[in-house]
PDB file of N, CA and C in Angstrom:
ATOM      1  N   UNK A   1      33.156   4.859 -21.157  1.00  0.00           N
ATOM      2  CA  UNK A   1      34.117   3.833 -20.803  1.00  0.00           C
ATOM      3  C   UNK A   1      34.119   2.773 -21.912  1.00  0.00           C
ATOM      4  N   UNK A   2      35.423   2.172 -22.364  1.00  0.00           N
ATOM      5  CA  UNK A   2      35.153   1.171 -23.860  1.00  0.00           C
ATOM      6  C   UNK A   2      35.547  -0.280 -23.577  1.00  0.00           C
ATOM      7  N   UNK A   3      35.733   0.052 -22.568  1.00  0.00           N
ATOM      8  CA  UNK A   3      36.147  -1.631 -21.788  1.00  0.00           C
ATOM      9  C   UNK A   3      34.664  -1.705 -20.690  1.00  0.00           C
ATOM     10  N   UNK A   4      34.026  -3.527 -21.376  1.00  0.00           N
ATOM     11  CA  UNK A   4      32.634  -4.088 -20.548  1.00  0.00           C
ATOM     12  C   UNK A   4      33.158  -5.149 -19.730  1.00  0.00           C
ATOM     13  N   UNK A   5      32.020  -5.229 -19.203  1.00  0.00           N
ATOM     14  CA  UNK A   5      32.275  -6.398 -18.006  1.00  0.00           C
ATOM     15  C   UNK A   5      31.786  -7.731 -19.183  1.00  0.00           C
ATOM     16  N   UNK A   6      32.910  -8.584 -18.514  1.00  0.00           N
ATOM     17  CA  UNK A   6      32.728  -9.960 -19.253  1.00  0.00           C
ATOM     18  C   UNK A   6      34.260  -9.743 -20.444  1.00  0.00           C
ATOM     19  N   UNK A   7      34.978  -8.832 -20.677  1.00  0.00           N
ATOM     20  CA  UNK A   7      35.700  -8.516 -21.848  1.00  0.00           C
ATOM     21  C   UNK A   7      36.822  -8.983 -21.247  1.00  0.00           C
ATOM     22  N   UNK A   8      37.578  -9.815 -21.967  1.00  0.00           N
ATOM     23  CA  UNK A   8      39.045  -9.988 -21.389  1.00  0.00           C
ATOM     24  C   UNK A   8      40.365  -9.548 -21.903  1.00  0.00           C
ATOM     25  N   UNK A   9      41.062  -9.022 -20.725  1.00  0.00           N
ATOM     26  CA  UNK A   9      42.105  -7.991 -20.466  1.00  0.00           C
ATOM     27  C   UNK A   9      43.287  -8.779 -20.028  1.00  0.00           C
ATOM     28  N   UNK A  10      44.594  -7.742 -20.347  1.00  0.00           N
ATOM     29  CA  UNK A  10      45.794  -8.247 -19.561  1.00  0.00           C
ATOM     30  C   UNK A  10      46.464  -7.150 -18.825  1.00  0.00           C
ATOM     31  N   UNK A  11      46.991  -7.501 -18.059  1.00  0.00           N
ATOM     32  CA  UNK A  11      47.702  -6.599 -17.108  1.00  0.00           C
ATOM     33  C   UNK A  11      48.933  -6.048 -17.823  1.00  0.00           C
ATOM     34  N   UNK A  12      49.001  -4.794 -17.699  1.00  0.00           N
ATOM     35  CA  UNK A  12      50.407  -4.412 -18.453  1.00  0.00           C
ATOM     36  C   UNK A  12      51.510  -3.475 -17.503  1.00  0.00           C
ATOM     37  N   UNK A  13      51.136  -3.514 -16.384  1.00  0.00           N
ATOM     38  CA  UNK A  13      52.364  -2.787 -15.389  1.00  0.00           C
ATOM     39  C   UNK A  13      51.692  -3.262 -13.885  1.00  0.00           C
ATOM     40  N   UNK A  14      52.517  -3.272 -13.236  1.00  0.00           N
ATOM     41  CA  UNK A  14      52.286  -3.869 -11.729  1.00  0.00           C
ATOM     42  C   UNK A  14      53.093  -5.258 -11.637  1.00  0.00           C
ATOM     43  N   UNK A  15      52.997  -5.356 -10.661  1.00  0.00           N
ATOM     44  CA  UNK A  15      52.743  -7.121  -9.774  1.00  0.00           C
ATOM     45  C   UNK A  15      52.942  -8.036 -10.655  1.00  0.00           C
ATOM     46  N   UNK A  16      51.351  -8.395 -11.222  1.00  0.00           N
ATOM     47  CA  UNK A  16      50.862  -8.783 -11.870  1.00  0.00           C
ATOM     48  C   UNK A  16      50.893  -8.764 -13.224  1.00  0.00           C
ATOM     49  N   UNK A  17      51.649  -8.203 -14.095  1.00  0.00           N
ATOM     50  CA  UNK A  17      52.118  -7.590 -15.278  1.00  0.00           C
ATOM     51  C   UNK A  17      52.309  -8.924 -16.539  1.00  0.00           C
ATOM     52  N   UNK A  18      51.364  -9.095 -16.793  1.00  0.00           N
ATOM     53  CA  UNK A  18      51.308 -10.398 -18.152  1.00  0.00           C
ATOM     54  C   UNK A  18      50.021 -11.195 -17.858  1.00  0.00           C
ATOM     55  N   UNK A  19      49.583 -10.978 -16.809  1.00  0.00           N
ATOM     56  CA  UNK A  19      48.304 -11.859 -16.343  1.00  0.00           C
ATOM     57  C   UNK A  19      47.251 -11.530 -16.946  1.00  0.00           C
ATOM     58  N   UNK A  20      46.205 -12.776 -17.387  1.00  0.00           N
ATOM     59  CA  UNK A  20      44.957 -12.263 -18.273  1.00  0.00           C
ATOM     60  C   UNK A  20      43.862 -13.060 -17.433  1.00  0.00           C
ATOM     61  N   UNK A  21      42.933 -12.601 -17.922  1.00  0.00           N
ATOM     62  CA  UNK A  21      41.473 -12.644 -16.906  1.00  0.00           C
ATOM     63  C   UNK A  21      40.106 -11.252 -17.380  1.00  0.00           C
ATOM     64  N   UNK A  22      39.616 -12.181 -17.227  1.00  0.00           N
ATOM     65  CA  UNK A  22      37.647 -11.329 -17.699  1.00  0.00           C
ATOM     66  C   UNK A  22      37.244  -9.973 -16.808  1.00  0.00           C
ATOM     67  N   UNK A  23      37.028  -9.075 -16.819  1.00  0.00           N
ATOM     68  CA  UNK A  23      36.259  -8.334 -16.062  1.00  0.00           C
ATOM     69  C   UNK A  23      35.288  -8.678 -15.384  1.00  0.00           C
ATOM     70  N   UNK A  24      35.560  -8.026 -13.896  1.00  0.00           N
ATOM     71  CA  UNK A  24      34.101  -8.813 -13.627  1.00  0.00           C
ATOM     72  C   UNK A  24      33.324  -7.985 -12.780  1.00  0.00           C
ATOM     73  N   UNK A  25      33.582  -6.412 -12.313  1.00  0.00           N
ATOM     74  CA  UNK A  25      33.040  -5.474 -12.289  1.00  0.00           C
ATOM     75  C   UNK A  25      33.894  -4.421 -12.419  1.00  0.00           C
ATOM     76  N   UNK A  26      33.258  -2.626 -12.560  1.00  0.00           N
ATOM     77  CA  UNK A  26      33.737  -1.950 -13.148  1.00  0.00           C
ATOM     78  C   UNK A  26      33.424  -0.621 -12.286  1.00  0.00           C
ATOM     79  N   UNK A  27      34.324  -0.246 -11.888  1.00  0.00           N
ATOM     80  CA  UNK A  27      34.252   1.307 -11.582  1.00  0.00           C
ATOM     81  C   UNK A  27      33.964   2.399 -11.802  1.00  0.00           C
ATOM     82  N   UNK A  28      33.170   2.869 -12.310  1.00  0.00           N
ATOM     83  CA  UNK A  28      33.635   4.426 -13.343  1.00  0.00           C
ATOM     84  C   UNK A  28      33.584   5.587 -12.499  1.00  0.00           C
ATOM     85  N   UNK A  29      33.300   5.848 -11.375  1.00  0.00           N
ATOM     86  CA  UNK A  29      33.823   7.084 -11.251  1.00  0.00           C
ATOM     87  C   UNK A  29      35.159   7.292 -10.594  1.00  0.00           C
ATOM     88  N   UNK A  30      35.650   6.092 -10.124  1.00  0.00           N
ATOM     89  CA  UNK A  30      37.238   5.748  -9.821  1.00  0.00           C
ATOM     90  C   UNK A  30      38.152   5.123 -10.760  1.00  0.00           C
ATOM     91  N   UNK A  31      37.473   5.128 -11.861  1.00  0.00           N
ATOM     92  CA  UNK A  31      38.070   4.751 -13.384  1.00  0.00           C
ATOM     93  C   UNK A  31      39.228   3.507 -12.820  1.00  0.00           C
ATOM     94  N   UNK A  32      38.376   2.455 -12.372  1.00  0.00           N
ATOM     95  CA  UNK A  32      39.020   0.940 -11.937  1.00  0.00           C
ATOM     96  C   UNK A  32      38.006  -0.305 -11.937  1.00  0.00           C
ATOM     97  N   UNK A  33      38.594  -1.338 -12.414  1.00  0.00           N
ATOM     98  CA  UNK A  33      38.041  -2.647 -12.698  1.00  0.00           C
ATOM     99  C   UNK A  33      38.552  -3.714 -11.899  1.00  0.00           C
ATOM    100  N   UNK A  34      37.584  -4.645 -11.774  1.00  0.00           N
ATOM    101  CA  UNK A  34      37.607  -5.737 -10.805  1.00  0.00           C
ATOM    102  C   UNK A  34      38.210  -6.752 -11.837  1.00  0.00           C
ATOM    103  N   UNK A  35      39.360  -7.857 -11.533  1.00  0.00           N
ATOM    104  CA  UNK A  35      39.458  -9.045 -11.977  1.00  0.00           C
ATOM    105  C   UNK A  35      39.991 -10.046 -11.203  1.00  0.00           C
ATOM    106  N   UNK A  36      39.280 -11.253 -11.057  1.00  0.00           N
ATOM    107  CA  UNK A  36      38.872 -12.136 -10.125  1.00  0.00           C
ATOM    108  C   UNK A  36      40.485 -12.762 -10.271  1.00  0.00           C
ATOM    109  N   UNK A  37      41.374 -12.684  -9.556  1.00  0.00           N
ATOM    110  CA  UNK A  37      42.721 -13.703  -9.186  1.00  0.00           C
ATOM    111  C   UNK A  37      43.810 -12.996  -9.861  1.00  0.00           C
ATOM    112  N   UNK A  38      43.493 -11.628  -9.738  1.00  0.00           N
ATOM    113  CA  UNK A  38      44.487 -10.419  -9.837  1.00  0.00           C
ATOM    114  C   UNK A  38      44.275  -9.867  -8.950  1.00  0.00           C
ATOM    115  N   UNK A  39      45.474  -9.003  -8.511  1.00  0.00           N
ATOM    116  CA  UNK A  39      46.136  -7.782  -7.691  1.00  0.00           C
ATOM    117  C   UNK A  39      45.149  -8.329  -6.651  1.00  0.00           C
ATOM    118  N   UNK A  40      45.913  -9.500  -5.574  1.00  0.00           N
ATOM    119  CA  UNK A  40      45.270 -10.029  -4.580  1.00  0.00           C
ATOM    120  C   UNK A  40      46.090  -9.677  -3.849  1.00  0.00           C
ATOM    121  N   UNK A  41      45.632  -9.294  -2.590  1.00  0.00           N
ATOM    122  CA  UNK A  41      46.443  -8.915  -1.614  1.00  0.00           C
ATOM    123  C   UNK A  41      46.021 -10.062   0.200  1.00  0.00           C
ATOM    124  N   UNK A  42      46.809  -9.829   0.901  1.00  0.00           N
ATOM    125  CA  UNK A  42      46.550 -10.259   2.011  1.00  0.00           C
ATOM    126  C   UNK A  42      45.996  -9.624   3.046  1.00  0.00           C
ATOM    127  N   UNK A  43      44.376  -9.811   3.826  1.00  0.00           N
ATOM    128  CA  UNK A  43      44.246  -9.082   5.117  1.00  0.00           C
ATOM    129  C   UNK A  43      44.414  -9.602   5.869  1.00  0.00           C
ATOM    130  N   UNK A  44      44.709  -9.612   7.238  1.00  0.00           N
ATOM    131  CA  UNK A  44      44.668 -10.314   8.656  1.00  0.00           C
ATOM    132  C   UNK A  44      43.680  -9.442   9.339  1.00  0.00           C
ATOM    133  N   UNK A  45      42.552 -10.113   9.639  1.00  0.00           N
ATOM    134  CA  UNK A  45      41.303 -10.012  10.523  1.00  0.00           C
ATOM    135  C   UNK A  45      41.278 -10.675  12.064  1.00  0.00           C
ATOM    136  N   UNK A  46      40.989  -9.611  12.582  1.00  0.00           N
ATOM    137  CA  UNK A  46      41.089  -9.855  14.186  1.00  0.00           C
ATOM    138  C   UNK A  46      39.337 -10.912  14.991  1.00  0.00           C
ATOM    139  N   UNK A  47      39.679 -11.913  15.977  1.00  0.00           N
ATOM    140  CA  UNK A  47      38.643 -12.769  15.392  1.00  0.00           C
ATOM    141  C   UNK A  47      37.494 -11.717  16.213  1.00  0.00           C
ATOM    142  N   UNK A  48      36.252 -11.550  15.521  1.00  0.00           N
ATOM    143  CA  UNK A  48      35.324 -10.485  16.343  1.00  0.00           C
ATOM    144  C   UNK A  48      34.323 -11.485  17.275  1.00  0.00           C
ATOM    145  N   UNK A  49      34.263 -12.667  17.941  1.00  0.00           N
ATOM    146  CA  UNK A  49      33.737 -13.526  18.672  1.00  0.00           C
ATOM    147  C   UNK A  49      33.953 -14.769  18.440  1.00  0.00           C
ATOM    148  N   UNK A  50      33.017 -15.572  18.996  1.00  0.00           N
ATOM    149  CA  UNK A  50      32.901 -16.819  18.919  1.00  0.00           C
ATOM    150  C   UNK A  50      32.691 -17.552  17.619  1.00  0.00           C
ATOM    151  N   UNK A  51      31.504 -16.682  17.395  1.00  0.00           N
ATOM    152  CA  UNK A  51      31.385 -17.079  15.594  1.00  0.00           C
ATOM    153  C   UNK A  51      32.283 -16.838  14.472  1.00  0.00           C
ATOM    154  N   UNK A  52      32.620 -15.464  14.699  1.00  0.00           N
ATOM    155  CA  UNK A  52      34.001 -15.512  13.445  1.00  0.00           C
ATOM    156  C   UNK A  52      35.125 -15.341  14.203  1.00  0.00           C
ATOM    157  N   UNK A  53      35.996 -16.132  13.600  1.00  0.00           N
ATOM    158  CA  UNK A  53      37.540 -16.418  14.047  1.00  0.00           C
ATOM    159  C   UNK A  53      38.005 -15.459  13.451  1.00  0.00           C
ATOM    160  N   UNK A  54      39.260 -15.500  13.558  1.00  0.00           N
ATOM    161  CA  UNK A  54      40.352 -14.390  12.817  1.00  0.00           C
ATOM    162  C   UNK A  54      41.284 -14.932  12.189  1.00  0.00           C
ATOM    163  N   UNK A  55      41.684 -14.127  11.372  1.00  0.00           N
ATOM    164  CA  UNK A  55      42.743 -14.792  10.240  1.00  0.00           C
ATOM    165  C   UNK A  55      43.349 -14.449   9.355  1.00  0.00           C
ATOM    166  N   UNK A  56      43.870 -15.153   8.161  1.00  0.00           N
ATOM    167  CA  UNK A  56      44.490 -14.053   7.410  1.00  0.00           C
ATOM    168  C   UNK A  56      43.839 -14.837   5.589  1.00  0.00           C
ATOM    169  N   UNK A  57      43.195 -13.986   5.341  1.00  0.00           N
ATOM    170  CA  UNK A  57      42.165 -13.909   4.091  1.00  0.00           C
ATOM    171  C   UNK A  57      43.082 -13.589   2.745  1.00  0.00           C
ATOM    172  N   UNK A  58      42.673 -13.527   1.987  1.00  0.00           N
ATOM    173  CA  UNK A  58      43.344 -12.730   0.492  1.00  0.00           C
ATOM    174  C   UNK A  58      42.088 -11.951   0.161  1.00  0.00           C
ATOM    175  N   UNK A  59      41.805 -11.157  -0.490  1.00  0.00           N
ATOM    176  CA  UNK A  59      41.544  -9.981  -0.981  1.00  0.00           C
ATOM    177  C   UNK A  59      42.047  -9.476  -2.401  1.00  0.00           C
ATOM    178  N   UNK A  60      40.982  -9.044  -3.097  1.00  0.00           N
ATOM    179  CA  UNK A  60      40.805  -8.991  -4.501  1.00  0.00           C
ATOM    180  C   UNK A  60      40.602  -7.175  -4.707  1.00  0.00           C
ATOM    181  N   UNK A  61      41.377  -6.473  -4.893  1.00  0.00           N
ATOM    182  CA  UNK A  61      41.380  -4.785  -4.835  1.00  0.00           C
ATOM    183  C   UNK A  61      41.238  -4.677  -6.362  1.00  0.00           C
ATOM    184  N   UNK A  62      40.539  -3.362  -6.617  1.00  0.00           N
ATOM    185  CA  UNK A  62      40.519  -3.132  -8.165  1.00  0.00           C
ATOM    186  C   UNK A  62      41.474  -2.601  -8.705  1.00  0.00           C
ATOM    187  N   UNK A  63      42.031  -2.631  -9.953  1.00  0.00           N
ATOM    188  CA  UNK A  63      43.262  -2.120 -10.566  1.00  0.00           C
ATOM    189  C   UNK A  63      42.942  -0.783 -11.588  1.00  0.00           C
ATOM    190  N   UNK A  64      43.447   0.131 -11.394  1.00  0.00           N
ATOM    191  CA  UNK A  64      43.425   1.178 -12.596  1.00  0.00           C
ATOM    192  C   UNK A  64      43.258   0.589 -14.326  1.00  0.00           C
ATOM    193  N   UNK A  65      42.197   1.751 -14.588  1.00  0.00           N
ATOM    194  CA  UNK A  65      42.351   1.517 -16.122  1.00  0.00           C
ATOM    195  C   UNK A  65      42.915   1.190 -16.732  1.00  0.00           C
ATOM    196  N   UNK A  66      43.879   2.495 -16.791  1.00  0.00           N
ATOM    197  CA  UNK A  66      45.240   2.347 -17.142  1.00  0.00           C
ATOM    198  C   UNK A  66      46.640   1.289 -17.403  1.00  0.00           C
ATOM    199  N   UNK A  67      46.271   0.834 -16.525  1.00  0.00           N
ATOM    200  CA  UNK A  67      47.224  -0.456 -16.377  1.00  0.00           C
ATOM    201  C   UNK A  67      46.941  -2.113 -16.708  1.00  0.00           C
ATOM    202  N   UNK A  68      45.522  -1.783 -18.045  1.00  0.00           N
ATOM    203  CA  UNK A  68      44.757  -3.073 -18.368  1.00  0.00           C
ATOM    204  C   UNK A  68      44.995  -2.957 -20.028  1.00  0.00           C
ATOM    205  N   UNK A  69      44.560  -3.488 -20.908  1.00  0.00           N
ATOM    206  CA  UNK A  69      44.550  -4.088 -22.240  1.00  0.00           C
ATOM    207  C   UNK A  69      43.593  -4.320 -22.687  1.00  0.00           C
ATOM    208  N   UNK A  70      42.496  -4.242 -23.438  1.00  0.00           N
ATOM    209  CA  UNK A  70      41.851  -5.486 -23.877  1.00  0.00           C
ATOM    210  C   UNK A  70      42.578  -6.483 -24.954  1.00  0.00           C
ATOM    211  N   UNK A  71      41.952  -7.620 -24.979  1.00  0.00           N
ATOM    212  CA  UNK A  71      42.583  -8.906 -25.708  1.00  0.00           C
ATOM    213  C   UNK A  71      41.519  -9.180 -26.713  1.00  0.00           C
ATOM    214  N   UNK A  72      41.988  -9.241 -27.938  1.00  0.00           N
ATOM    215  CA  UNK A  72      40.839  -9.389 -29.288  1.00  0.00           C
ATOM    216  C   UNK A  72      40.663 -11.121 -28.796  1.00  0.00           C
ATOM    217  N   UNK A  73      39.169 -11.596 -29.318  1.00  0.00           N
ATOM    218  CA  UNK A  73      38.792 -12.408 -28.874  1.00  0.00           C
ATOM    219  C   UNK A  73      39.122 -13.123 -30.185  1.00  0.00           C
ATOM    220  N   UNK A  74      39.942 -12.885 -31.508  1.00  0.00           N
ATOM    221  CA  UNK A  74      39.870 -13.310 -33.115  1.00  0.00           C
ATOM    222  C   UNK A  74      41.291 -13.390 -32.912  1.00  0.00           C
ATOM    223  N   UNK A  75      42.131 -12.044 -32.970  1.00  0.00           N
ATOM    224  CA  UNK A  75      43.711 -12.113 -33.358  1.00  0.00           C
ATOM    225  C   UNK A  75      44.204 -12.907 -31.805  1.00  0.00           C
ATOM    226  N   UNK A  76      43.479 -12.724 -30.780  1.00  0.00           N
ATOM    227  CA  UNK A  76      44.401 -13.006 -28.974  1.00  0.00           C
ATOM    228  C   UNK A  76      45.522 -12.036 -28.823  1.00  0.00           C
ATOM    229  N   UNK A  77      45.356 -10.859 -29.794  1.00  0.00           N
ATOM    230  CA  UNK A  77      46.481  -9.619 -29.100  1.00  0.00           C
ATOM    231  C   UNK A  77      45.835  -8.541 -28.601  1.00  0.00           C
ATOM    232  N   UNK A  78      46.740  -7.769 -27.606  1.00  0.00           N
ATOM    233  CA  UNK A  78      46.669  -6.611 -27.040  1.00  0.00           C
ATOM    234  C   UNK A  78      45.984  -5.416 -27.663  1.00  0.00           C
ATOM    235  N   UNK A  79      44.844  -5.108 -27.763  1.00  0.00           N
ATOM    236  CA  UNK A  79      44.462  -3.377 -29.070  1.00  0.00           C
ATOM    237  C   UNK A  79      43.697  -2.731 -27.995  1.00  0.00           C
ATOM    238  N   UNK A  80      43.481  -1.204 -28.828  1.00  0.00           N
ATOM    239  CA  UNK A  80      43.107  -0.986 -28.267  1.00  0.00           C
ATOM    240  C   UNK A  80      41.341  -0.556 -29.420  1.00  0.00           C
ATOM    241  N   UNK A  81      40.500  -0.049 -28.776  1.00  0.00           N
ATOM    242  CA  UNK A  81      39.304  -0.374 -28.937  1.00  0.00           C
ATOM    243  C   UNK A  81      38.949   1.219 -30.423  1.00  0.00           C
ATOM    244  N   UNK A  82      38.467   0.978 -31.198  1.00  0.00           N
ATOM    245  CA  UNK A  82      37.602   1.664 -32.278  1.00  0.00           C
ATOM    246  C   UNK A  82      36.403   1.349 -32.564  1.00  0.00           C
ATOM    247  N   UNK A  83      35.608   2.097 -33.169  1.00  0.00           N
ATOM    248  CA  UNK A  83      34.366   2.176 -33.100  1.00  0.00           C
ATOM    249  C   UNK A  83      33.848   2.342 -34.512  1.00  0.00           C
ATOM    250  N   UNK A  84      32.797   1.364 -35.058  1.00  0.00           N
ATOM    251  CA  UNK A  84      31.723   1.485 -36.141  1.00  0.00           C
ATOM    252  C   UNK A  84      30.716   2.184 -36.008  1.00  0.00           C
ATOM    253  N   UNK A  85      30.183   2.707 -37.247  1.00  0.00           N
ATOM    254  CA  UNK A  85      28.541   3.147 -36.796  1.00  0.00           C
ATOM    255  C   UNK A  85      28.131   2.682 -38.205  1.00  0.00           C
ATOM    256  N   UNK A  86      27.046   2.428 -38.239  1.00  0.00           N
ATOM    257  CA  UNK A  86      25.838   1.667 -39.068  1.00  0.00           C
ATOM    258  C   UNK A  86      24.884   2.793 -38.700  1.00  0.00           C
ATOM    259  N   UNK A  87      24.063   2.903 -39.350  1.00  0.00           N
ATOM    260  CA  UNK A  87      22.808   3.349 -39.766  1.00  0.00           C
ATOM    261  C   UNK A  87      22.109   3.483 -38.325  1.00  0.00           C
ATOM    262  N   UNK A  88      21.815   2.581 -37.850  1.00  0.00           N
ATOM    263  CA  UNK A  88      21.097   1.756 -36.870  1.00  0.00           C
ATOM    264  C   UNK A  88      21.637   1.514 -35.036  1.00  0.00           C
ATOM    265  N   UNK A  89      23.425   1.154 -35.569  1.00  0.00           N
ATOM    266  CA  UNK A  89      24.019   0.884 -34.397  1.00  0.00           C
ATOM    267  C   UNK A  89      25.594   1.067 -34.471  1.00  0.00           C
ATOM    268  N   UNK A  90      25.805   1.120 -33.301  1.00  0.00           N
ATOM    269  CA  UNK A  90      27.467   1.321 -32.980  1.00  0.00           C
ATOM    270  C   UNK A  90      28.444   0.277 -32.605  1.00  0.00           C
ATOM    271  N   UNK A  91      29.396   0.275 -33.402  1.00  0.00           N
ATOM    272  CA  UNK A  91      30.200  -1.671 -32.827  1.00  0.00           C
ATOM    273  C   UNK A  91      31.118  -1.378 -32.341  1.00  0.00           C
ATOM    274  N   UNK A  92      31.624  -2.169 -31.572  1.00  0.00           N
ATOM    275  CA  UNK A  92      33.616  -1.956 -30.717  1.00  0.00           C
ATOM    276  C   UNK A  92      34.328  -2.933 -31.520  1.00  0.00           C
ATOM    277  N   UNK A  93      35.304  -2.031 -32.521  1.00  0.00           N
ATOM    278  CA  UNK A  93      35.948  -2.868 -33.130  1.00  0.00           C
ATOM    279  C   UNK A  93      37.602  -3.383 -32.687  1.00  0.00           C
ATOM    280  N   UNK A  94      38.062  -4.402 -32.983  1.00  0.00           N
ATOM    281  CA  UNK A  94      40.001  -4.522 -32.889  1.00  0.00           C
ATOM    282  C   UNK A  94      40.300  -3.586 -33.867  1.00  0.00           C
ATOM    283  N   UNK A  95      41.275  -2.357 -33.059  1.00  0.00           N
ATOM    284  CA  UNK A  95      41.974  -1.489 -33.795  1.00  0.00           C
ATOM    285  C   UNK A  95      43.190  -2.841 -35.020  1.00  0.00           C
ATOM    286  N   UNK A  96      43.529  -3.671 -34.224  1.00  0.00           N
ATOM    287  CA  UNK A  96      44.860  -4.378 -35.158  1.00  0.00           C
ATOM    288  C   UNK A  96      44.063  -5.318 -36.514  1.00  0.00           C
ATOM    289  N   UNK A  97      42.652  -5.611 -36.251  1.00  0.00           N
ATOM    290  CA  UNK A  97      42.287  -7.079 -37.614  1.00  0.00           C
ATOM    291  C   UNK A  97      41.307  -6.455 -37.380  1.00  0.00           C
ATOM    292  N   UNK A  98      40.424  -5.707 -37.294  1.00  0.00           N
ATOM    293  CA  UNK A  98      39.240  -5.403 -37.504  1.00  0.00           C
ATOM    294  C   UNK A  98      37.848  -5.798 -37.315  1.00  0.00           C
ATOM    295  N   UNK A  99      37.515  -6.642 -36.271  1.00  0.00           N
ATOM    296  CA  UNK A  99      37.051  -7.900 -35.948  1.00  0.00           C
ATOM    297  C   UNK A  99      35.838  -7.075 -34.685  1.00  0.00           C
ATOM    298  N   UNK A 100      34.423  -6.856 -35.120  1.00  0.00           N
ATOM    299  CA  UNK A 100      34.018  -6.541 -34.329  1.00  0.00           C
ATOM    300  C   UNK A 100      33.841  -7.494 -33.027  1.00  0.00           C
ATOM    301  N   UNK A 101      34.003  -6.816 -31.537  1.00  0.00           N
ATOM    302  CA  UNK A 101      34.208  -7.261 -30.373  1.00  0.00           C
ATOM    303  C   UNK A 101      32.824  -7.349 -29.769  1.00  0.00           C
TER     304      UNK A 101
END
């Protein structure tokens, strides 16, 4: 997977389609990522007693891979991710300026 948690992304189809925001957990065997004040939806919860009431909540669902970006943290555009190797170690580079990520 070449997209980490903490990396920030933009939405490029849906709803939500231009919106940017950090990863903030990650799926991989449902190849989907969490981002906090995207693809929020509404539940209505029935109240289960005295202690919890019922109501109607928002809800934070994960969004497909597919339908994310990463955002170079140097140029602030859309690329997508390439890779260095050194001797020693492996880097995630910006395919567009070259700017290890």
């Amino acid at each position: 997977m070449k997209l980490k948690k903490g990396d920030q992304v933009i939405v490029l189809y849906g709803k939500d389609k231009g919106r940017k925001g950090k990863i903030e957990k990650i799926f991989p065997k449902t190849g989907k990522i969490l981002i906090p004040g995207v693809n929020i939806y509404k539940k209505h919860l029935k109240p289960q007693g005295e202690g919890k009431p019922g109501g109607i909540i928002d809800k934070v669902f994960p969004l497909p891979l597919a339908n994310v970006a990463l955002l170079c943290p140097k140029c602030n555009k859309r690329t997508r991710i390439g890779y260095q190797i050194d001797k020693e170690n492996k880097y995630r580079i910006c395919r567009k300026c070259g700017s290890i990520l």
